[in-house]
Protein backbone atom coordinates (compact mmCIF):
# COMPACT_ATOMS: atom_id res chain seq x y z
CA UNK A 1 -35.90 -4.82 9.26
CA UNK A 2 -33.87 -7.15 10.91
CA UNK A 3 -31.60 -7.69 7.50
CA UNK A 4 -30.95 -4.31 7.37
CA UNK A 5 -30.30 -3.61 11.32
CA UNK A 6 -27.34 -7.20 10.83
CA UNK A 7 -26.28 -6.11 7.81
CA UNK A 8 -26.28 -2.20 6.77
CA UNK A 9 -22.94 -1.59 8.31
CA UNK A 10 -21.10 -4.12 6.56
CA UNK A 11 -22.94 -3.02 3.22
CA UNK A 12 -21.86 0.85 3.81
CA UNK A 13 -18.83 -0.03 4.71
CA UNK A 14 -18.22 -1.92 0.88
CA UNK A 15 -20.04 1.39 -0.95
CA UNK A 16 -17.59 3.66 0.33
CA UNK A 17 -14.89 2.23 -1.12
CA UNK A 18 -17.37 0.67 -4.10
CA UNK A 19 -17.87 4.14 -5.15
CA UNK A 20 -14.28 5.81 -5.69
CA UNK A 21 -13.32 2.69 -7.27
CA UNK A 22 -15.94 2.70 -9.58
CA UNK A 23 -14.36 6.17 -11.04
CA UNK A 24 -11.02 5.55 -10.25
CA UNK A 25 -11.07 2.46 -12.61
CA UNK A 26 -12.66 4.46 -15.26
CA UNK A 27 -9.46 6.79 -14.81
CA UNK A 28 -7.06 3.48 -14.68
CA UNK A 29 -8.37 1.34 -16.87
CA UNK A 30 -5.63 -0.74 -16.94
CA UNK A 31 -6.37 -1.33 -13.11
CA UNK A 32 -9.51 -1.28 -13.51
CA UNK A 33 -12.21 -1.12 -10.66
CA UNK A 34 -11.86 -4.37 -9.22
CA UNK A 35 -8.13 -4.00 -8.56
CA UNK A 36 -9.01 -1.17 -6.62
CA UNK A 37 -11.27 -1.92 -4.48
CA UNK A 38 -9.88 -4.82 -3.13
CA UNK A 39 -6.59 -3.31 -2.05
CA UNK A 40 -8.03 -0.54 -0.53
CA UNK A 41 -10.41 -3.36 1.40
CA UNK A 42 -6.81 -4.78 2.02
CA UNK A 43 -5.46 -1.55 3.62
CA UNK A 44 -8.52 -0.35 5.62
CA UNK A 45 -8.89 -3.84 7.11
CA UNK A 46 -6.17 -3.37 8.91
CA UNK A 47 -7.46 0.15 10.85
CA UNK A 48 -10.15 -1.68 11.84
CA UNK A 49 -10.04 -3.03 15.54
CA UNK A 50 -13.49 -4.25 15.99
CA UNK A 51 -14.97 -6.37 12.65
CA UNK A 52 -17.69 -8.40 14.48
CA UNK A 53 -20.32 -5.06 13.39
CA UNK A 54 -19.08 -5.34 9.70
CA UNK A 55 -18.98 -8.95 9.67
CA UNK A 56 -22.50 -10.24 8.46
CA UNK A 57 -22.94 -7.39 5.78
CA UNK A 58 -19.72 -7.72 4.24
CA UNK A 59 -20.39 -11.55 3.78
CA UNK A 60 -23.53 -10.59 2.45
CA UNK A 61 -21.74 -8.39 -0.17
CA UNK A 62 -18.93 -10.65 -0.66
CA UNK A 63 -21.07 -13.71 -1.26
CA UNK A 64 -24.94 -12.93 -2.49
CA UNK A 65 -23.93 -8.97 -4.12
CA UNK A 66 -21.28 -11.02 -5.89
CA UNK A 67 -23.73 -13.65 -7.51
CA UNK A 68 -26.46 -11.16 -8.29
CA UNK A 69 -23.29 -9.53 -10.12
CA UNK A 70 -23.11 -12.44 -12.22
CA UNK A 71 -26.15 -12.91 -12.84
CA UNK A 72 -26.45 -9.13 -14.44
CA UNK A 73 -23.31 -9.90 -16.37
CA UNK A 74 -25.43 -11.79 -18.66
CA UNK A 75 -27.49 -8.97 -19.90
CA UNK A 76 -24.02 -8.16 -21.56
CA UNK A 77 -23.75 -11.03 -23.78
CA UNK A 78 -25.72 -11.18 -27.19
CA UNK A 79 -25.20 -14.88 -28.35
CA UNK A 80 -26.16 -14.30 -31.98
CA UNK A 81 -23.57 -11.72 -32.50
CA UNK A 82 -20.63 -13.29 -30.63
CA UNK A 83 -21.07 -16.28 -32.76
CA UNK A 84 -21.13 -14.56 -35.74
CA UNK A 85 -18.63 -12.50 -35.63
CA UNK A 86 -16.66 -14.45 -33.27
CA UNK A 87 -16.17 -17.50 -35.13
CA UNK A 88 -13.27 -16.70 -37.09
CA UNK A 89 -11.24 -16.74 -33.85
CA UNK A 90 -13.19 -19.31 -31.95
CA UNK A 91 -10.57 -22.61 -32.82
CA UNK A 92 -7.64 -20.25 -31.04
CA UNK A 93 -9.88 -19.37 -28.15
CA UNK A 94 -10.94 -23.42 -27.59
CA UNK A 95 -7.10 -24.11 -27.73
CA UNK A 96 -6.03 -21.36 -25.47
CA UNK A 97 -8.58 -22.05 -22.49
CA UNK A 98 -8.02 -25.52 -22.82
CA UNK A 99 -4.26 -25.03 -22.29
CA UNK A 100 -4.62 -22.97 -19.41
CA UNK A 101 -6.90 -25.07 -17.71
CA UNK A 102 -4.65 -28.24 -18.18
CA UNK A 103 -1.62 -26.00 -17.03
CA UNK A 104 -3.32 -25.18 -13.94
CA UNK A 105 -3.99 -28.44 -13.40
CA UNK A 106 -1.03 -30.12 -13.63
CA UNK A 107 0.62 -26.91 -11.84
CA UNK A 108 -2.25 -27.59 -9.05
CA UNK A 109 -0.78 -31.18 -8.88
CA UNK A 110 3.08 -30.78 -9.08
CA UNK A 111 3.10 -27.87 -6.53
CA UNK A 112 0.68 -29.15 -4.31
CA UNK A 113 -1.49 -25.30 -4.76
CA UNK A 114 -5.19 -25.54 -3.21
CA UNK A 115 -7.30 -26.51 -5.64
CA UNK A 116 -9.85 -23.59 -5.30
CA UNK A 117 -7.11 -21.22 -6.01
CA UNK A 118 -5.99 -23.23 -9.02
CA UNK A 119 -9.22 -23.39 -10.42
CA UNK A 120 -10.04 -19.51 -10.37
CA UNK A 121 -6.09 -19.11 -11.92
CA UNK A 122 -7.20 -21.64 -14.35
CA UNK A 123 -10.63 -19.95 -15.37
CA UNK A 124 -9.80 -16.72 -14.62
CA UNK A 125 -6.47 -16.70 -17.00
CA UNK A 126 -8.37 -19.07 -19.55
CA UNK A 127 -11.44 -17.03 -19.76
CA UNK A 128 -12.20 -13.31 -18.77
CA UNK A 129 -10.15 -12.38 -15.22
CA UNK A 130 -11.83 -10.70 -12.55
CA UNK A 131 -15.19 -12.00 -14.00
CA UNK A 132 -14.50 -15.27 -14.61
CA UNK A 133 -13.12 -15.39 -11.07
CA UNK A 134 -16.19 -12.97 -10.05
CA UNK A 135 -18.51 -16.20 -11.57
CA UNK A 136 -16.59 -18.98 -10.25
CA UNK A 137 -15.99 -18.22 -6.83
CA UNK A 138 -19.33 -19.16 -5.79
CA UNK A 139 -19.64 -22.05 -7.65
CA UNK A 140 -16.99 -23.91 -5.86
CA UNK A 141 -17.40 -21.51 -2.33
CA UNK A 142 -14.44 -20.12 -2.71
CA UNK A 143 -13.29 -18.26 0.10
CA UNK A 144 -12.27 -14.33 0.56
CA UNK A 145 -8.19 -14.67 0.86
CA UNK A 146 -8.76 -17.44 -2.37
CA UNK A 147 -10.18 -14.91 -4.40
CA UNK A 148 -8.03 -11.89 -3.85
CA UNK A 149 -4.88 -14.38 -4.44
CA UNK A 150 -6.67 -15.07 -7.94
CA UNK A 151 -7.37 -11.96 -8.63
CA UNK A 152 -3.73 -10.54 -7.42
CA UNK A 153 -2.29 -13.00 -10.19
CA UNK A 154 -4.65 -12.27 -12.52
CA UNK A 155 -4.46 -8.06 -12.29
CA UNK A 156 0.06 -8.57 -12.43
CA UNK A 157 -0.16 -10.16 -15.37
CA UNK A 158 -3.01 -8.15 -17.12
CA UNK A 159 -1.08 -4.94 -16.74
CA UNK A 160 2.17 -6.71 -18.17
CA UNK A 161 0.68 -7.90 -21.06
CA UNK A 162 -1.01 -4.73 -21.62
CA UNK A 163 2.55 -2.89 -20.94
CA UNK A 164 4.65 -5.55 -23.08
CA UNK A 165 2.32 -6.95 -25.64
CA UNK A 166 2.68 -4.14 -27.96
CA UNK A 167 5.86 -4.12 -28.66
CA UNK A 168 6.18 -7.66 -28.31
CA UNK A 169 4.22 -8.09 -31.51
CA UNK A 170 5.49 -5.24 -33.15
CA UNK A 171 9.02 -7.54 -32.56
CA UNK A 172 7.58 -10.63 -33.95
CA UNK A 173 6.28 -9.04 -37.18
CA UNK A 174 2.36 -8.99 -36.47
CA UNK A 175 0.52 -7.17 -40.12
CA UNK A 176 1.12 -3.26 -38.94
CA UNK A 177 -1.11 -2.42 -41.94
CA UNK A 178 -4.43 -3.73 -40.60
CA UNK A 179 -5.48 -4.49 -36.57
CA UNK A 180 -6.35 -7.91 -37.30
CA UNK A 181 -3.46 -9.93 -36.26
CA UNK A 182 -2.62 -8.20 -32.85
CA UNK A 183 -6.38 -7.65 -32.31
CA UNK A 184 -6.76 -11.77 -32.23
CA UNK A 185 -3.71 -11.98 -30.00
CA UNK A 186 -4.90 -9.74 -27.49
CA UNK A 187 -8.15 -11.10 -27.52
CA UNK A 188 -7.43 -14.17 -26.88
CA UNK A 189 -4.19 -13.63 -25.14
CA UNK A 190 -4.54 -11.11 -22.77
CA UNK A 191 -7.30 -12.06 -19.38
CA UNK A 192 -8.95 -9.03 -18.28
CA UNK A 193 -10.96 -6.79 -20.39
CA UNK A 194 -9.49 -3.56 -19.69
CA UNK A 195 -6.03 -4.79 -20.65
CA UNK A 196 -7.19 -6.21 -23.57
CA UNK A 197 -8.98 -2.71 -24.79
CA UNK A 198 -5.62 -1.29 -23.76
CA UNK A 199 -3.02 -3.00 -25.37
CA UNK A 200 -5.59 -3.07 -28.49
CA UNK A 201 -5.79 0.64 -28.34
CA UNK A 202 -2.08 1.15 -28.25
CA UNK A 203 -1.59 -0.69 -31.06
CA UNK A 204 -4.10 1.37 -33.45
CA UNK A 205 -2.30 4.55 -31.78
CA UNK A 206 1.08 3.36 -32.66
CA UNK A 207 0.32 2.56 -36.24
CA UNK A 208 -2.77 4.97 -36.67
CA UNK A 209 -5.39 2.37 -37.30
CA UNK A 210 -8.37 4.40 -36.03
CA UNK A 211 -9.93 1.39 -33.77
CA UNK A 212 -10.02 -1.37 -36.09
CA UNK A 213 -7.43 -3.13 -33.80
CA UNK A 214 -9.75 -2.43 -30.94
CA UNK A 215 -13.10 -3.71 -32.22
CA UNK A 216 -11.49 -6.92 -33.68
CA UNK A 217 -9.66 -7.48 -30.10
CA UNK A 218 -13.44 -6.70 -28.25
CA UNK A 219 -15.54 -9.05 -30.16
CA UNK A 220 -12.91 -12.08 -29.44
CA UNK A 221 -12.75 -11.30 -26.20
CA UNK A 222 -16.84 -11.09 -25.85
CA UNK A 223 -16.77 -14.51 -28.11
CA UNK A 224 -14.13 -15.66 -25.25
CA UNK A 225 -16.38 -14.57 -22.36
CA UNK A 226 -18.96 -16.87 -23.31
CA UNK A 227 -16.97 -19.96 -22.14
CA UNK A 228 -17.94 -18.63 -18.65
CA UNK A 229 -21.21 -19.97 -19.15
CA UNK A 230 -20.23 -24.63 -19.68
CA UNK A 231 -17.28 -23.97 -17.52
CA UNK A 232 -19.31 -22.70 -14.58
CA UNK A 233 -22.04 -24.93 -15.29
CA UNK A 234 -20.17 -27.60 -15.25
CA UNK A 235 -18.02 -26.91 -12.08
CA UNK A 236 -21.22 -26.42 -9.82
CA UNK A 237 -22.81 -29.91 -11.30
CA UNK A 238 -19.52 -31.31 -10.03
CA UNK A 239 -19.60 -29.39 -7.02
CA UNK A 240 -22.94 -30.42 -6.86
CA UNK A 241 -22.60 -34.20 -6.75
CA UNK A 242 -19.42 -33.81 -4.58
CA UNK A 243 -21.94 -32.45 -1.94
CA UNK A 244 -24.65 -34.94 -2.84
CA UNK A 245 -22.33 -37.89 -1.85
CA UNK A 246 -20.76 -36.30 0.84
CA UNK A 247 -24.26 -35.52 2.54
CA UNK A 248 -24.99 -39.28 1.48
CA UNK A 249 -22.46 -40.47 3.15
CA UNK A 250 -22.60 -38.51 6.77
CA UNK A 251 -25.67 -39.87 8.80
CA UNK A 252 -28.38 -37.58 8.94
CA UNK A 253 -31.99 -37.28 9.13
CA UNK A 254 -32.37 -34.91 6.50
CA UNK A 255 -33.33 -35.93 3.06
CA UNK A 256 -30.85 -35.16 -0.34
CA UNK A 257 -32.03 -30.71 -1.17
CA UNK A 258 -30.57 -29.58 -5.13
CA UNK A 259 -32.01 -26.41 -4.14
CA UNK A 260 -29.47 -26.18 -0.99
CA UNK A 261 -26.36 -27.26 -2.48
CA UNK A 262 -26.90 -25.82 -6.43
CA UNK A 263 -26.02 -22.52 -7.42
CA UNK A 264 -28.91 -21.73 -9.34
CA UNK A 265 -27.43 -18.19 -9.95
CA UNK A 266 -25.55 -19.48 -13.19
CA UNK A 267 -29.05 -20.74 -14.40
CA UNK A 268 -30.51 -17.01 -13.97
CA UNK A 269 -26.90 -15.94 -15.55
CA UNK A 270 -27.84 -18.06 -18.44
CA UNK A 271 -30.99 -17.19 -18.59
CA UNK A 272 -30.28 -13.81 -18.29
CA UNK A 273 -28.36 -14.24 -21.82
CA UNK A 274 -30.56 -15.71 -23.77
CA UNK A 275 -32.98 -12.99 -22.68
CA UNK A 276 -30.30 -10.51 -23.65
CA UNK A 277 -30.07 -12.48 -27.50
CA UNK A 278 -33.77 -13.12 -27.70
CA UNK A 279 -34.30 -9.34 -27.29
CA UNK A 280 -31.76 -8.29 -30.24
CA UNK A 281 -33.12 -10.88 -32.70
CA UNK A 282 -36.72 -10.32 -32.74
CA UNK A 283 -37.29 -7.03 -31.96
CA UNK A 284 -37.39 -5.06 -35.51
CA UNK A 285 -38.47 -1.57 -34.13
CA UNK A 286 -35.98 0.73 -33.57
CA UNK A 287 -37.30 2.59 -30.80
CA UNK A 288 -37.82 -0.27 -28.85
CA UNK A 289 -34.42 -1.65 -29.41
CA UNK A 290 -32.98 1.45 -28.63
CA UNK A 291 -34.77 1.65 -24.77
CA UNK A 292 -33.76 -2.25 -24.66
CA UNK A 293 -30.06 -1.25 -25.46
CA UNK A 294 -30.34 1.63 -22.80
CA UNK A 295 -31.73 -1.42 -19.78
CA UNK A 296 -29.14 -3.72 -20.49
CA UNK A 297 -26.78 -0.84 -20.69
CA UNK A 298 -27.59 -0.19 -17.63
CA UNK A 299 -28.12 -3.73 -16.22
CA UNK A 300 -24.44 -4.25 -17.27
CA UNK A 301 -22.96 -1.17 -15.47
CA UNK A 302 -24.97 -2.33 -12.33
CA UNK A 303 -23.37 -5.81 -12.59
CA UNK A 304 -19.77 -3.93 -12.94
CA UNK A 305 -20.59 -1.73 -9.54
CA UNK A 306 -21.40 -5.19 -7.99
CA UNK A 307 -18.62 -7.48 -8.81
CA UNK A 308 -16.23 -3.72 -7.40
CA UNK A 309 -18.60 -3.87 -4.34
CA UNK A 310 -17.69 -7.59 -3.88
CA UNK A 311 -14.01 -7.36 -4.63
CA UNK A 312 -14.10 -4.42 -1.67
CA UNK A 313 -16.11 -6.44 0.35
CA UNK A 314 -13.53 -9.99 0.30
CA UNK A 315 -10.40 -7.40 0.12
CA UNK A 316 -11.50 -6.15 3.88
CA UNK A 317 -11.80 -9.50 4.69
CA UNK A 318 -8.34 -10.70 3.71
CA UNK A 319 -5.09 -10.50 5.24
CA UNK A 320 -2.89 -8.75 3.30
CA UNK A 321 0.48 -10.20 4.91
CA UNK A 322 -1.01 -13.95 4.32
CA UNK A 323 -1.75 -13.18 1.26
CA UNK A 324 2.25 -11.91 0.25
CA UNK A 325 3.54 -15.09 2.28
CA UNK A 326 1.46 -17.61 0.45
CA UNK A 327 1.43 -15.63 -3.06
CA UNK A 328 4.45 -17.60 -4.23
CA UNK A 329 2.83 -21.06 -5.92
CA UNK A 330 -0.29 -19.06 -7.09
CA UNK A 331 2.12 -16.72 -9.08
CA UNK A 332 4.09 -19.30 -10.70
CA UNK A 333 0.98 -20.88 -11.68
CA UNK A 334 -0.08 -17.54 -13.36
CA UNK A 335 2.78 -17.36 -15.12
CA UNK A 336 2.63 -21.10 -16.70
CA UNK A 337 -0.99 -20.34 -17.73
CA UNK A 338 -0.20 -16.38 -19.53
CA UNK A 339 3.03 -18.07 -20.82
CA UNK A 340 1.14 -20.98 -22.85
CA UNK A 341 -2.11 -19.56 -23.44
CA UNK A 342 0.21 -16.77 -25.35
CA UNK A 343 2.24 -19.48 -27.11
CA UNK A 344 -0.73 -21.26 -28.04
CA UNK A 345 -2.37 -18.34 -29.43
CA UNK A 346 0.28 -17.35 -31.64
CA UNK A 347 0.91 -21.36 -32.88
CA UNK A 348 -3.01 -21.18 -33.54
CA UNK A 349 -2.46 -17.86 -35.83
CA UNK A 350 0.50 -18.81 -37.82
CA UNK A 351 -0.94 -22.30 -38.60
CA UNK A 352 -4.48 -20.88 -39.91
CA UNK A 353 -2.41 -18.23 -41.40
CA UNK A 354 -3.75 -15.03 -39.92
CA UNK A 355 -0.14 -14.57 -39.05
């Protein structure tokens, strides 16, 4: 009773915008839900006088909603089939979220940009956007105005690759006979999921390929997804130890806790995956299958609601006019990471000759 009476205001306030969003970003794809929902947390912030009743439920949504989003987001990812369909593109992928990360990096370094917001640029450019960002944050306690300036970067890019990619490889002589080509590129190329299904769609509608384009572009991307899982493990194991010696080193009476300082959500994320994969290999009976399809289905669609929830949630706690000052560094470093990580994918192609 006493979570509800601290936090249900807070939690109300992120469903009403959570909601519209939701169907708005089924309208706008190419914005997509998260986009949404975070700028209109950005604009309604700033009619509200009073935030202290809001406060507790809207970090409640904006920290533990957004991990149990994660954590659903695995009952989205088959291992078995990503890996076997995926593996054609998986050398490209490797390269181009190893490029981005290193970019970021050495980005983070010459223009002295916070390292949390370099890391979700990194990741969330490298990987999957909003819910790469959505599964990092946590990991290395990223705060509200961090994520929103990630995801800012992140959503400006996604819509002009979406808006310029097509064309782009029409220009460059991508195979206009068959989706394959383009459908890597975008895959691997392009960092949200919407945009990618996007520019992939235009490209079957502009040479009338049906949605071979599309289905190739969706299975690299799910293949590309997957990298969430070492990255983020690997992030909160260094987080981890950061906060192991710096809890060594302070004097205190209380003894080292793993369960205090590890984010065990990317274990149930995991877990939650190979649940998902276990599921689709052994079960034989068609029935069956098709309820389990239906539960993840669903499972998946909750974790999408969440992660919009969330994104409302840290939007009303951001200030928009800090976040249009200190947007400069962040968007440079977005642009080094699309730039390469679209250069590397089309070196990749032409040199294993799929283009």
């Amino acid at each position: 009773m006493n979570f509800i009476i601290k936090n249900f205001k807070g939690i109300l306030l992120s469903l009403a915008i959570a909601v519209p969003a939701y169907f708005l970003g089924k309208l706008f794809p190419i914005v997509g839900g998260p986009v949404i929902a975070i700028v209109t947390g950005m604009i309604i912030t700033l009619f509200i006088k009073e935030k202290a009743p809001f406060a507790d439920g809207i970090k409640f949504v904006s920290k533990k909603v957004l991990q149990y989003a994660v954590i659903l987001l695995g009952f989205g990812l088959n291992l078995s089939v990503v890996a076997k369909t995926g593996a054609q593109s998986l050398p490209i992928i490797c390269s181009t979220i190893a490029t981005s990360l290193v970019v970021a990096f050495i980005l983070h370094k010459i223009m002295k940009t916070p390292g949390n917001i370099s890391t979700l640029i990194g990741v969330g450019s490298s990987i999957c956007g909003g819910s790469a960002v959505a599964a990092t944050a946590p990991v290395i306690n990223a705060d509200d105005e961090e994520v929103a300036q990630a995801i800012s970067v992140i959503f400006f890019f996604n819509v002009l690759a979406a808006i310029v990619f097509p064309n782009f490889g029409k220009l460059i002589g991508f195979c206009q006979t068959n989706g394959e080509a383009f459908g890597i590129f975008a895959g691997t190329a392009v960092n949200d999921t919407s945009s990618v299904t996007a520019a992939a769609a235009t490209w079957d509608a502009m040479f009338n390929l049906g949605s071979e384009t599309l289905d190739k572009a969706v299975t690299v991307k799910l293949t590309r997804t997957l990298a969430i899982i070492p990255i983020t493990l690997v992030l909160a194991l260094i987080q981890t130890a950061k906060a192991k010696n710096k809890e060594s080193s302070e004097e205190t009476t209380n003894s080292f806790s793993l369960k205090k300082i590890f984010p065990f959500f990317i274990l149930y994320f995991i877990l939650a995956s190979l649940i998902t994969t276990l599921c689709y290999t052994f079960i034989n009976d068609d029935a069956i299958l098709a309820n389990v399809k239906q539960i993840f289905g669903f499972l998946k669609n909750c974790s999408k609601f969440f992660i919009i929830m969330a994104m409302a949630a840290i939007g009303i706690n951001t200030n928009i006019v800090k976040l249009v000052k200190t947007g400069g560094k962040p968007l440079i470093m977005g642009a080094g990471c699309w730039i390469s990580i679209t250069a590397v994918s089309l070196l990749m192609q032409h040199f294993m000759h799929l283009w």
